[in-house]
C-alpha atoms as a PDB file:
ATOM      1  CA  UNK A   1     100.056 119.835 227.300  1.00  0.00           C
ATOM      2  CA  UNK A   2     100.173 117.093 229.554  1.00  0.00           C
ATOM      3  CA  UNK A   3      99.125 114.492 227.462  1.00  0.00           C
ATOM      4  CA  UNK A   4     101.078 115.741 224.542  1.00  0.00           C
ATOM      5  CA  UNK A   5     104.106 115.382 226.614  1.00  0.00           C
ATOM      6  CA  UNK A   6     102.661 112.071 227.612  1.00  0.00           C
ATOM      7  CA  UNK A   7     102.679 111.188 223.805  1.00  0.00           C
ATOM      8  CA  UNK A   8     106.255 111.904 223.301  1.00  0.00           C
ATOM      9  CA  UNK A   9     107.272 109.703 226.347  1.00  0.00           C
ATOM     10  CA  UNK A  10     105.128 106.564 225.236  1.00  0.00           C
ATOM     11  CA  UNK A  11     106.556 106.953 221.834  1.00  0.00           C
ATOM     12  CA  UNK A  12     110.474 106.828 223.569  1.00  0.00           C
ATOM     13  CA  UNK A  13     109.333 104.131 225.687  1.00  0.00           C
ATOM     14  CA  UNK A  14     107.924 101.834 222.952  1.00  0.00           C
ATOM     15  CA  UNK A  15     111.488 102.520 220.479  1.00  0.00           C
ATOM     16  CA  UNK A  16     113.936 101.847 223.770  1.00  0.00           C
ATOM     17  CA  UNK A  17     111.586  98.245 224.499  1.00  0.00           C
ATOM     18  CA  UNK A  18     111.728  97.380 221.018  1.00  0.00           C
ATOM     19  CA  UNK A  19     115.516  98.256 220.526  1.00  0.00           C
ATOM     20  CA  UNK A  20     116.110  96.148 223.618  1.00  0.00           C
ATOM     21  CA  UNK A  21     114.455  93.060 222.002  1.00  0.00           C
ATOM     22  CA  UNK A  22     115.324  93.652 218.318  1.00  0.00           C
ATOM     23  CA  UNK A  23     118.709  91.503 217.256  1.00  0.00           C
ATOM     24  CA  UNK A  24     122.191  92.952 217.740  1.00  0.00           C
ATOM     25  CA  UNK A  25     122.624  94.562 214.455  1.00  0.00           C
ATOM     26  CA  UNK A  26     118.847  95.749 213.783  1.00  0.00           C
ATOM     27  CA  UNK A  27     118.467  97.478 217.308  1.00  0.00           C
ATOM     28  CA  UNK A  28     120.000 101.060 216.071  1.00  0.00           C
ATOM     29  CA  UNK A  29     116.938 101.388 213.783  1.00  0.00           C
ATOM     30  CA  UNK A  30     114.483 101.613 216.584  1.00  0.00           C
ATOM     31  CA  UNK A  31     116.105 105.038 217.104  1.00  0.00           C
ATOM     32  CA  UNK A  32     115.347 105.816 213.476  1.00  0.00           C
ATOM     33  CA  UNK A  33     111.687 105.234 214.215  1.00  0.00           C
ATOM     34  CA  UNK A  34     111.600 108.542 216.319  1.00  0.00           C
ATOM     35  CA  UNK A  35     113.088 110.655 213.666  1.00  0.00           C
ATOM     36  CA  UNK A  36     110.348 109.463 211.774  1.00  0.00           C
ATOM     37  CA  UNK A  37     107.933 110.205 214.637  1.00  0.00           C
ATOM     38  CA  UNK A  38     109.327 113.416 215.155  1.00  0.00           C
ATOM     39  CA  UNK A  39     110.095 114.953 211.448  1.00  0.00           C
ATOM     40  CA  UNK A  40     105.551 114.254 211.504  1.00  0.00           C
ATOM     41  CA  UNK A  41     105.215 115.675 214.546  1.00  0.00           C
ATOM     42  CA  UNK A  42     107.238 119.064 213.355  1.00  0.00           C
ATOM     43  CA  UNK A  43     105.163 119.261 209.887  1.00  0.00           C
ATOM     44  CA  UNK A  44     102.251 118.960 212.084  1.00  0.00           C
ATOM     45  CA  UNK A  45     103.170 121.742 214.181  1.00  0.00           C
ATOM     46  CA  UNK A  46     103.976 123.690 211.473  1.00  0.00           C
ATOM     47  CA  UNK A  47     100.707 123.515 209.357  1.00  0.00           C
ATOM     48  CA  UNK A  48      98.627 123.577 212.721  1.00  0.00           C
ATOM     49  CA  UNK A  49     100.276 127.034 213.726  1.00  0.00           C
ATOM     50  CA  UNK A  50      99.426 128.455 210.801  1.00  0.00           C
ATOM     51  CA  UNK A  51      96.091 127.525 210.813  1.00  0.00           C
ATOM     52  CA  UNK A  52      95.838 128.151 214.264  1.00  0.00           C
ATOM     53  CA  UNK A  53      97.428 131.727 213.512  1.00  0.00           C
ATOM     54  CA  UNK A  54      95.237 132.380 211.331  1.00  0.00           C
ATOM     55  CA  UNK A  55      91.755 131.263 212.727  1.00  0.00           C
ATOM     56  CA  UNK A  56      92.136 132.207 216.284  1.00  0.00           C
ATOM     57  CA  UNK A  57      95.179 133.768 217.797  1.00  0.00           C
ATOM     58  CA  UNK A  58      94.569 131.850 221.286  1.00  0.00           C
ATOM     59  CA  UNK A  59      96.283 130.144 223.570  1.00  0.00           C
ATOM     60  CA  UNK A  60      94.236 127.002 223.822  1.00  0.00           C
ATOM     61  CA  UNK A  61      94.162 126.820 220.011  1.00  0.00           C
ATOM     62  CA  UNK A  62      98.114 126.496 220.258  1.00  0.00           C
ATOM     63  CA  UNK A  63      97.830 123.860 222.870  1.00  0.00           C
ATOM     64  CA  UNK A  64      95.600 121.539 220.757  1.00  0.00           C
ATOM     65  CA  UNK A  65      98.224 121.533 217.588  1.00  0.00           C
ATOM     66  CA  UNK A  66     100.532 120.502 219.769  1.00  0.00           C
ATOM     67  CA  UNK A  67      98.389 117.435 221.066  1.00  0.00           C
ATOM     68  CA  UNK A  68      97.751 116.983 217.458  1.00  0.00           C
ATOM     69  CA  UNK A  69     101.398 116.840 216.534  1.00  0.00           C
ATOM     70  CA  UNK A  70     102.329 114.711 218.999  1.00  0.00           C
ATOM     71  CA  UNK A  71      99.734 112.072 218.595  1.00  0.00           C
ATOM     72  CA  UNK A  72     100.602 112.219 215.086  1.00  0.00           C
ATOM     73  CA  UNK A  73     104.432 112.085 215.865  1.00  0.00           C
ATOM     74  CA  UNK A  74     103.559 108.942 218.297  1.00  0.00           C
ATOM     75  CA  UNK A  75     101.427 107.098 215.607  1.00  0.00           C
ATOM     76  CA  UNK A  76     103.821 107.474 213.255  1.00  0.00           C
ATOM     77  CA  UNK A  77     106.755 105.729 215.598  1.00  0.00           C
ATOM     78  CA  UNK A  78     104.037 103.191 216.530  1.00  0.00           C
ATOM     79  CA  UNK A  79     103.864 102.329 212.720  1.00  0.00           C
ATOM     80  CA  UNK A  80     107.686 103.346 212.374  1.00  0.00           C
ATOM     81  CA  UNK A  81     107.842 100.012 214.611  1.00  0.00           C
ATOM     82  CA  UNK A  82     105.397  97.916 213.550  1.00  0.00           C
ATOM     83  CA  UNK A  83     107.143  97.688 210.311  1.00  0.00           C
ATOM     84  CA  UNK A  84     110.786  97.226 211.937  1.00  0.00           C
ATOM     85  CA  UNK A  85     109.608  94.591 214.081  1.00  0.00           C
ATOM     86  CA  UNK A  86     107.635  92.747 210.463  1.00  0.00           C
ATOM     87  CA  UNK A  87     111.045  93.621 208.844  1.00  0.00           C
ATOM     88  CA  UNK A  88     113.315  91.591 211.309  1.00  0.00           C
ATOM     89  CA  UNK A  89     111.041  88.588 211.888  1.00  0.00           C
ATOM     90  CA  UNK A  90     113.201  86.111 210.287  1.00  0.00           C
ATOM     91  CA  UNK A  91     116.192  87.114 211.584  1.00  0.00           C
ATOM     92  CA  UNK A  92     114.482  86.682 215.039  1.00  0.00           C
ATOM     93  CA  UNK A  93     113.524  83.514 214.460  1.00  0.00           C
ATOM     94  CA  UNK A  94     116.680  82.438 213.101  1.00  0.00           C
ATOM     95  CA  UNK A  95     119.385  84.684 214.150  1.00  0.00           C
ATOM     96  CA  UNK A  96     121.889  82.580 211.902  1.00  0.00           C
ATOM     97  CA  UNK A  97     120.040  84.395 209.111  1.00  0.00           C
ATOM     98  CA  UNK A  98     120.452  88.091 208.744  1.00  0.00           C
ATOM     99  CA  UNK A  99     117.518  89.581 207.140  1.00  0.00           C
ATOM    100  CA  UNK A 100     119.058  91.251 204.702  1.00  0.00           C
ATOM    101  CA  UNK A 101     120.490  87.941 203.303  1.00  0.00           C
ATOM    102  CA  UNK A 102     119.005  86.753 199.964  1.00  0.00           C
ATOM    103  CA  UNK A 103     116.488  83.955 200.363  1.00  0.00           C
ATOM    104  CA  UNK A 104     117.979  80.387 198.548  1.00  0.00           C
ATOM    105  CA  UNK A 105     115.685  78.720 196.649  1.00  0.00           C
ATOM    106  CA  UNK A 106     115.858  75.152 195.987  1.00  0.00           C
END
């Protein structure tokens, strides 16, 4: 339980950091990056119980989904952020340049 709980925390640690560095306009999407991290870890939950339910009604089996959730909740905010912070590299290099601006070719 402890290091599920652990999990969650590193997960809300990592999204706050990168919010904090991410460009004025891009930093509410860190945020986002949990909801994505925690919608996985409640389908996770969800299938594990069952299984768990219905292989072995015990304690300990419950305690393991919910390791499993979260470490599948925080891997999918790691990625969640990996891919915000790829998104908004050229607006951090040139904040003058929002990223969602069309590139100009010529």
């Amino acid at each position: 339980m402890l290091l599920a709980l652990g999990f969650v925390g590193i997960g809300a640690v990592a999204a706050g950091i990168l919010g904090i560095v991410l460009p004025t306009g891009e930093r509410l999407a860190a945020g986002l990056a949990l909801v994505v991290g925690a919608g996985i870890g409640v389908i996770a939950l969800a299938i594990g119980t069952q299984v768990a339910n219905d292989v072995n009604d015990s304690p300990d089996g419950y305690a393991n989904v919910f390791v499993v959730a979260a470490g599948l909740g925080l891997l999918g905010t790691l990625v969640s952020l990996a891919l915000l912070w790829r998104r908004t590299a050229a607006e951090r290099a040139d904040p003058r340049t929002p990223a969602s601006a069309p590139a100009r070719e010529g």
